[in-house]
Protein backbone atom coordinates (compact mmCIF):
# COMPACT_ATOMS: atom_id res chain seq x y z
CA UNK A 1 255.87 163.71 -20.33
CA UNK A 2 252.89 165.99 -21.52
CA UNK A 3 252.88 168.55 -24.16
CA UNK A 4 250.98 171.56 -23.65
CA UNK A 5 250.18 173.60 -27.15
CA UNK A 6 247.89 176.95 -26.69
CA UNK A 7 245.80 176.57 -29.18
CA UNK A 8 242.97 179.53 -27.69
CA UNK A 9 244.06 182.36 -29.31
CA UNK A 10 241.35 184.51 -31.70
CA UNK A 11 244.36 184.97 -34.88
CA UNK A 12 243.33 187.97 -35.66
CA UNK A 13 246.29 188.55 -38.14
CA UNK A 14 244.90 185.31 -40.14
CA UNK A 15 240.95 186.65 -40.00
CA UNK A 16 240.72 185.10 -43.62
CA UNK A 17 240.84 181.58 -42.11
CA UNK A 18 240.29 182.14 -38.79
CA UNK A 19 236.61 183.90 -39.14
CA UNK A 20 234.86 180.28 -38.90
CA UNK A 21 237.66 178.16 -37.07
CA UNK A 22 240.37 178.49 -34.20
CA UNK A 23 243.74 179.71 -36.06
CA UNK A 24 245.19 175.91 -34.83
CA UNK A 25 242.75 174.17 -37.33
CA UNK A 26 243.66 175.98 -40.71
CA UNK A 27 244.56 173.22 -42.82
CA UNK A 28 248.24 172.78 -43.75
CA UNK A 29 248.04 169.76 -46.90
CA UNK A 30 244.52 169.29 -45.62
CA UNK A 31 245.15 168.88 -41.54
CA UNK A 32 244.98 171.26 -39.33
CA UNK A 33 248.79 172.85 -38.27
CA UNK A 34 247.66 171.58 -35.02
CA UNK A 35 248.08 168.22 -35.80
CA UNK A 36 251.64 168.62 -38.11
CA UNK A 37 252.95 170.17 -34.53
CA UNK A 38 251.40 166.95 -32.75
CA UNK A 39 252.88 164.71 -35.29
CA UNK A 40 256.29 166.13 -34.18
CA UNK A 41 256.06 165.54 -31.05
CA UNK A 42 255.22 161.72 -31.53
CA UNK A 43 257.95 161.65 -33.51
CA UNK A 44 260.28 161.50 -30.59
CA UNK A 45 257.96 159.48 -28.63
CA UNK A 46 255.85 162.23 -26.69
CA UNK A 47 252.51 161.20 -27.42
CA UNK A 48 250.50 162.84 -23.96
CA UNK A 49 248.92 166.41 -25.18
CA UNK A 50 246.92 169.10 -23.18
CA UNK A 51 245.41 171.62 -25.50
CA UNK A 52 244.74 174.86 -24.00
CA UNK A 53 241.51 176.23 -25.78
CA UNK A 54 239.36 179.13 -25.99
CA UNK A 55 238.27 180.41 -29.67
CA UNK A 56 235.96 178.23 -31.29
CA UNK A 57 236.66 175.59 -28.52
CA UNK A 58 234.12 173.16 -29.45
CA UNK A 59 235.36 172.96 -33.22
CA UNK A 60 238.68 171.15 -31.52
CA UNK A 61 236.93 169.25 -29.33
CA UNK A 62 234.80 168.06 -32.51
CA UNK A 63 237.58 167.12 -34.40
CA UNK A 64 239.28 164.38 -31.63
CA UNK A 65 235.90 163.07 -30.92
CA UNK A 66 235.20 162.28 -34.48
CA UNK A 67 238.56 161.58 -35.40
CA UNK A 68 238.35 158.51 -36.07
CA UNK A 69 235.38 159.23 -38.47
CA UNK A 70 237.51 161.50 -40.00
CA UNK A 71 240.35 159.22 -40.70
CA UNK A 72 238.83 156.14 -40.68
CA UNK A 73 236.39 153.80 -43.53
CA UNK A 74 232.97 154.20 -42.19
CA UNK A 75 230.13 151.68 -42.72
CA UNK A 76 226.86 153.26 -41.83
CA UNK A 77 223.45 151.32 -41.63
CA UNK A 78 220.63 154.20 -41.29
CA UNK A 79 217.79 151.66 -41.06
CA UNK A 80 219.58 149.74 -37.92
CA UNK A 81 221.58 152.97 -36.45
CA UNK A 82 224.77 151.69 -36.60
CA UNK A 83 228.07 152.77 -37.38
CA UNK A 84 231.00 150.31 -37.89
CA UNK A 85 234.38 152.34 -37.75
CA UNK A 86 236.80 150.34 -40.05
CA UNK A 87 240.77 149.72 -38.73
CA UNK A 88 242.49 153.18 -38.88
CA UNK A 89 246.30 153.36 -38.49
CA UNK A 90 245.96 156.26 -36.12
CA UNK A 91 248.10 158.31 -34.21
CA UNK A 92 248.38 157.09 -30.36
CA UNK A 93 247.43 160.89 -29.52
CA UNK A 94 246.13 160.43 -25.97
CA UNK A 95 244.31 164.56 -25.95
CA UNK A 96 243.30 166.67 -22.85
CA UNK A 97 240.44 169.37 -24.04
CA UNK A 98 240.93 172.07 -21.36
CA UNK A 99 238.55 175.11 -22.11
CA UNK A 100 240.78 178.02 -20.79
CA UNK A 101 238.66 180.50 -21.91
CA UNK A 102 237.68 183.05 -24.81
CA UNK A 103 239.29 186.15 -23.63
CA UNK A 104 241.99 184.53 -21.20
CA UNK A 105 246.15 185.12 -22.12
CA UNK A 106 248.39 182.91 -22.72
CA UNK A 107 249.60 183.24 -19.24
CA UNK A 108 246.13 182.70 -17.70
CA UNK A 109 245.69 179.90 -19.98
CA UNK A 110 248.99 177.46 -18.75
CA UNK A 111 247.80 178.49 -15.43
CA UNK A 112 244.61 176.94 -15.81
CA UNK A 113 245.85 173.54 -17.24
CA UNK A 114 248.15 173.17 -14.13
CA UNK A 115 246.27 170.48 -11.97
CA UNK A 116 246.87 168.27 -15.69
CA UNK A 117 250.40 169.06 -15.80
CA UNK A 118 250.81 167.80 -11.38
CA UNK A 119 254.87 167.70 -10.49
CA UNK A 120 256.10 167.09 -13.47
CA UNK A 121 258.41 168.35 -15.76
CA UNK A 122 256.41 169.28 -19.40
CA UNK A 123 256.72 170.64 -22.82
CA UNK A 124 254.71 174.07 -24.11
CA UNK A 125 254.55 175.20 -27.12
CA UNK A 126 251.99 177.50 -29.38
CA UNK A 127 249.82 176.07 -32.07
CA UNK A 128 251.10 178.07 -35.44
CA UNK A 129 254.59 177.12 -35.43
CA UNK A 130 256.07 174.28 -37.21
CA UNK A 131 259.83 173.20 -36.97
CA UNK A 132 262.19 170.46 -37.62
CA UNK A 133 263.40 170.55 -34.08
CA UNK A 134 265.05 167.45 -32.62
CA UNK A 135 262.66 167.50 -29.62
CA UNK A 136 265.25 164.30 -27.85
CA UNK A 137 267.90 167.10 -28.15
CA UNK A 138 266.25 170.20 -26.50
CA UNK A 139 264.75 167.66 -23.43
CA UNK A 140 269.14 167.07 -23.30
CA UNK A 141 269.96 170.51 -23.39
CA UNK A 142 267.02 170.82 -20.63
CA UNK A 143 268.17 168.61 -18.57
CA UNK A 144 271.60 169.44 -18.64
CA UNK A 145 271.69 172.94 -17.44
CA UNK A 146 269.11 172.72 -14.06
CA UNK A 147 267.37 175.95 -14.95
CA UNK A 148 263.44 175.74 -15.04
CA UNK A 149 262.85 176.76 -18.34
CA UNK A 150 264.29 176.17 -21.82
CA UNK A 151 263.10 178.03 -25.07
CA UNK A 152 264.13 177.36 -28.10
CA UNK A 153 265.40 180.37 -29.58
CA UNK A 154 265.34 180.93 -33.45
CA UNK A 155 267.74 183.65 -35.47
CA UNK A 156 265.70 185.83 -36.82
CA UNK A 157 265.34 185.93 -40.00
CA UNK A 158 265.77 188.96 -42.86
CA UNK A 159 262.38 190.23 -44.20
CA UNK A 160 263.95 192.74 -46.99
CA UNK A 161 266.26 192.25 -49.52
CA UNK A 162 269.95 194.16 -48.67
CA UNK A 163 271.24 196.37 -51.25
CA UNK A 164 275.02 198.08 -51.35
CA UNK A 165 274.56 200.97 -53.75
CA UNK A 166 277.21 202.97 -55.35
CA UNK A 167 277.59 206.85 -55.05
CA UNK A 168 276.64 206.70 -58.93
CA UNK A 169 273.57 204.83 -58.16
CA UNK A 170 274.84 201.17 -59.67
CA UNK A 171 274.08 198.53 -56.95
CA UNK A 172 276.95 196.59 -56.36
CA UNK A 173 275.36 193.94 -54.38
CA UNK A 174 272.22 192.67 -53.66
CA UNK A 175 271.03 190.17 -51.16
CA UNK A 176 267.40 188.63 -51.27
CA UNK A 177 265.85 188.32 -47.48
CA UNK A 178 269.56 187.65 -46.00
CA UNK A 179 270.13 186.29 -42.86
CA UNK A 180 268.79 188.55 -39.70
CA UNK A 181 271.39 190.12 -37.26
CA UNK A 182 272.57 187.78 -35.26
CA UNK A 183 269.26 188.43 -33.10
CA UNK A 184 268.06 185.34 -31.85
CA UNK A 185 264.09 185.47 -31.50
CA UNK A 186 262.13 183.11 -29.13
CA UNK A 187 260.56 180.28 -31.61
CA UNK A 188 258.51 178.13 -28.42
CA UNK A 189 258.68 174.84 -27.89
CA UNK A 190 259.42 175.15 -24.30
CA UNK A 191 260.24 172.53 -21.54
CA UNK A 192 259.96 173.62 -18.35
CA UNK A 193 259.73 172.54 -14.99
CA UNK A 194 256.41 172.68 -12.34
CA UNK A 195 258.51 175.25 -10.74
CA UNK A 196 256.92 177.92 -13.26
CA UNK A 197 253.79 177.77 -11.47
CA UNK A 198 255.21 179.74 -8.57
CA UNK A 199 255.34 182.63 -11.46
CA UNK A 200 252.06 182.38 -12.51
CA UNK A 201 250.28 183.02 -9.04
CA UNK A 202 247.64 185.64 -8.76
CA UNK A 203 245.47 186.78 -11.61
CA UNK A 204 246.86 186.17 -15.17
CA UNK A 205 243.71 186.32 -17.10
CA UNK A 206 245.13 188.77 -18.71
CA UNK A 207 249.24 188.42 -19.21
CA UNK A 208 251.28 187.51 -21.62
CA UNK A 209 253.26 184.35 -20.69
CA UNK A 210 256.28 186.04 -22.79
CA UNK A 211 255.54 189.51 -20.52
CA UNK A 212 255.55 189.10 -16.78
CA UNK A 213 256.08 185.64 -16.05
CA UNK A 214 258.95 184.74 -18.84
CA UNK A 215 260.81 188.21 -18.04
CA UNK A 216 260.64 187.31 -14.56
CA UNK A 217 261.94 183.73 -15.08
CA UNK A 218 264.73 185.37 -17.07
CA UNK A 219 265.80 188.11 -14.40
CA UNK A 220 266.07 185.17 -12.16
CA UNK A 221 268.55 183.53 -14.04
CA UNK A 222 266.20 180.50 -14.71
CA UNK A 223 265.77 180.62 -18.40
CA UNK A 224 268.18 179.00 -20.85
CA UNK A 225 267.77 178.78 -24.79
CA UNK A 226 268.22 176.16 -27.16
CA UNK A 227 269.47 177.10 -30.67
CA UNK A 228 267.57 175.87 -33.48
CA UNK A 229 269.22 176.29 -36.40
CA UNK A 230 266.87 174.19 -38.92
CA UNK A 231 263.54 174.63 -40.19
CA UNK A 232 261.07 177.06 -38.41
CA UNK A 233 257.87 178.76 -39.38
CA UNK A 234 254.83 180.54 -38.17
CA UNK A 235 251.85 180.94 -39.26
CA UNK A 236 250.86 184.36 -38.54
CA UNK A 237 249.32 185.41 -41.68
CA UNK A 238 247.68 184.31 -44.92
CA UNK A 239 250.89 184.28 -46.76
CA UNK A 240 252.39 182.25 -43.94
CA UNK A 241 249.86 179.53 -44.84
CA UNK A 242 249.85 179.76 -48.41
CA UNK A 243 254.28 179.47 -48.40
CA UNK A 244 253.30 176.64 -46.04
CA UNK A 245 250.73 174.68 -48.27
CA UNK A 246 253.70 175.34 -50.92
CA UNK A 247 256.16 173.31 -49.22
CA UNK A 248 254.05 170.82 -47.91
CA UNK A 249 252.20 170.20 -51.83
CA UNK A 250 255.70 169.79 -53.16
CA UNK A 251 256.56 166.41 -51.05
CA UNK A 252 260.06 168.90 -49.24
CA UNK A 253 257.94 170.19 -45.99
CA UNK A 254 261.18 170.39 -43.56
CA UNK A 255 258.85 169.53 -40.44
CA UNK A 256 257.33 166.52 -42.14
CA UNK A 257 260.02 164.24 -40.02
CA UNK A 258 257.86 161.50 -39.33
């Protein structure tokens, strides 16, 4: 089963790291979050990935082509031209490179990647957001209800401490960033079925997948959610990255299930 991950978008919200480099390539413990959300995946055996890319494109493409330069002992003889790549213990990441465009949405973008994807049932998700997600699990909870699409759904969580506060001023409570209320948020990692296609006809260039095509998959009673109740965290800013870095420097990174 293939995993797609848009990894195209500009992360404009993240312009500190994302002025010379697609926001799925800031480095998270010195790898791009790109490859933590891979390294998920293969966790559970799902090792088959189509990127959908835009920003920067050829930076990603750079990185799988060399990777094994990257990750690898390297023996180079100038004088002959030749470069012996040492034996890497590697990920088995077997990597589509689909250029979906600079300016195209997300919607626009899975569109684009379908011909890759054929009849068959596939994961999505985006490329900032790591999790601890049992990915065996939500393929169960997939498979178990028939819909087309499955999100996983995330409570959201409190981004102000709560405060109960006396007439006379004292504060008689106080909560740090409690827990959010009872909303549950949609977190990504998808799995859906080809059947999605049919929602993503005409010109998407410029929709949302979460606008038009997700509402309308919803209204037809087609979407089902997964509850996550573990570990999950974007990266949408700098201090996203820099609480990220934190966890993963200090040896307790919840996604690091591999």
């Amino acid at each position: 089963m293939k995993v797609v991950i848009l990894a195209g978008g500009l992360g404009t919200r993240l312009m500190e790291e994302t002025e010379a480099r697609p926001k799925p390539m800031v480095e998270i413990g010195g790898r791009p979050i790109l490859w933590h959300i891979m390294k998920i995946y293969e966790k559970f055996g799902f090792n088959e990935f189509v990127l959908c890319l835009g920003y920067k494109a050829h930076l990603i493409k750079e990185y799988f082509i060399n990777y094994y330069l990257y990750n690898s002992d390297v023996t180079i003889e100038l004088e002959k031209n030749k470069i012996d790549v040492h034996f890497s213990n590697s990920e088995s990441f077997k990597v589509t490179l689909v250029d979906t465009g600079i300016n195209t949405n997300t919607a626009g973008r899975i569109k684009r990647i379908q011909k890759y994807i054929e009849n068959e049932t596939f994961m999505l998700t985006y490329g900032d957001g790591l999790a601890d997600i049992n990915i065996n699990s939500l393929l169960d909870f997939h498979l178990s209800h028939g819909k087309i699409a499955t999100l996983t759904s995330i409570k959201a969580p409190g981004r102000f401490g709560n405060l109960e506060i006396a007439e006379s001023g004292i504060v008689n409570h106080f909560v740090e960033k409690p827990d959010g209320d009872g909303m549950w948020i949609n977190g990504g990692y998808f799995v859906l079925e080809p059947k999605v296609f049919d929602y993503l006809e005409g010109d998407m260039d410029n929709i949302q997948w979460e606008k038009l095509p997700l509402i309308n998959i919803a209204n037809d009673q087609q979407l089902a959610a997964y509850k996550h109740h573990g570990f999950w965290k974007p990266m949408d800013a700098l201090r996203d990255r820099i609480e990220l870095e934190g966890l993963w420097n200090s040896g307790n990174a919840p996604w690091k299930i591999w």
